[in-house]
Protein backbone atom coordinates (compact mmCIF):
# COMPACT_ATOMS: atom_id res chain seq x y z
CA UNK A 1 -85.15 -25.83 -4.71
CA UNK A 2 -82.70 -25.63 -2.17
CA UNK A 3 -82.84 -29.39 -1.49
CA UNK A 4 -82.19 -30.82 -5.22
CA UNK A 5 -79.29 -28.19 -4.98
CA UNK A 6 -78.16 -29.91 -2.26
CA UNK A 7 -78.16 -33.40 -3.88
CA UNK A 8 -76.62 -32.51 -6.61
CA UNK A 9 -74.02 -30.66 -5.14
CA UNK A 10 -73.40 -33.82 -3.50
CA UNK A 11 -73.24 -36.32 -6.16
CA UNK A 12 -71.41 -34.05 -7.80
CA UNK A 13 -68.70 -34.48 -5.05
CA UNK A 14 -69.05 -37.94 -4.60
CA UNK A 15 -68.06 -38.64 -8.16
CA UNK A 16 -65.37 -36.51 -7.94
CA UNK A 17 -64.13 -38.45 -4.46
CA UNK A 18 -64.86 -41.72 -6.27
CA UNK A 19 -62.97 -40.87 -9.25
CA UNK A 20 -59.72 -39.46 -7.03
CA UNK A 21 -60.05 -43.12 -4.50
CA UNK A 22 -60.48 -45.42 -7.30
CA UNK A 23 -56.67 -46.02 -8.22
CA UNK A 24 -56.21 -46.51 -4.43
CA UNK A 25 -58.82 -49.08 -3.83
CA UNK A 26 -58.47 -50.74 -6.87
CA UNK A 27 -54.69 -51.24 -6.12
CA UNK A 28 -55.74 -52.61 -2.37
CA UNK A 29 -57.97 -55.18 -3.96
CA UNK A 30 -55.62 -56.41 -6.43
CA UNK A 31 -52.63 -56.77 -3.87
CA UNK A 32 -55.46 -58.42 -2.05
CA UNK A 33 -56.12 -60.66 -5.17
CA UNK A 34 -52.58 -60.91 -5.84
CA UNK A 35 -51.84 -62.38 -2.16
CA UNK A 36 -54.52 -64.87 -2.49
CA UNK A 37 -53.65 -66.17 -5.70
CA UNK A 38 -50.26 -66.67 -4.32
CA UNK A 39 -50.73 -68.61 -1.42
CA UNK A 40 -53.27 -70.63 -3.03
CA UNK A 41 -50.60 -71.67 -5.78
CA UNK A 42 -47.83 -72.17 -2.99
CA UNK A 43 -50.34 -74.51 -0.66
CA UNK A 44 -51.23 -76.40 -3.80
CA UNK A 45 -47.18 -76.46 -4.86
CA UNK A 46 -46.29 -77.52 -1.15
CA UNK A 47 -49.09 -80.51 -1.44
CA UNK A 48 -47.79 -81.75 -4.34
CA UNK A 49 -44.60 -81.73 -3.01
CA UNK A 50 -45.15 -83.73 -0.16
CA UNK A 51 -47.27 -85.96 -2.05
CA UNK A 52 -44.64 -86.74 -4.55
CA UNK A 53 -42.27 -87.51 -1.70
CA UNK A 54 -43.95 -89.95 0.05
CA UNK A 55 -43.38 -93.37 -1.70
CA UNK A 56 -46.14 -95.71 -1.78
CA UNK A 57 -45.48 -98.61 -0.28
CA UNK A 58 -46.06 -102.09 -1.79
CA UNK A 59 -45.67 -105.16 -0.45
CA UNK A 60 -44.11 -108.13 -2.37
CA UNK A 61 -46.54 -110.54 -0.70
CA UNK A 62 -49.15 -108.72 -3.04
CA UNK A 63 -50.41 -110.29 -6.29
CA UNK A 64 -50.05 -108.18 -9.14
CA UNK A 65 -51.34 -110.34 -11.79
CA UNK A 66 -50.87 -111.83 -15.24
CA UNK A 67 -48.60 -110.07 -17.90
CA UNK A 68 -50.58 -109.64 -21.50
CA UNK A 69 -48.27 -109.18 -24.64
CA UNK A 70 -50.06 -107.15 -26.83
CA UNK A 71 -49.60 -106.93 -30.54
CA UNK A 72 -50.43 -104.84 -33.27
CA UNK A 73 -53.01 -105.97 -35.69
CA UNK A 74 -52.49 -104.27 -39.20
């Protein structure tokens, strides 16, 4: 008797601990989140940067090819 007492008693506090620690470890998983998200965005930001300011390089000794005129057709 003593023993079922005993466990309830205790999930009886744990829920109560769980319910008090919830705000705080759901706010240390979103910073978490948060902080991810952000450097994610800022690596794929700084990539695109750098991509955009190298300029390709093409050679004029390269052959491009023929021009086609298109038309429209009604």
């Amino acid at each position: 008797m003593i023993t079922i007492l005993k466990i309830i008693l205790f999930f009886i506090l744990l829920s109560y601990t769980l319910r008090l620690l919830f705000p705080f470890i759901l706010r240390f998983f979103l910073k978490r989140f948060q902080n991810k998200m952000k450097n994610n965005f800022e690596k794929m930001n700084d990539d695109n940067y750098s991509n955009q300011s190298k300029k390709p390089k093409s050679n004029s000794k390269d052959k491009v090819g023929e021009y086609v005129d298109f038309e429209e057709i009604d």
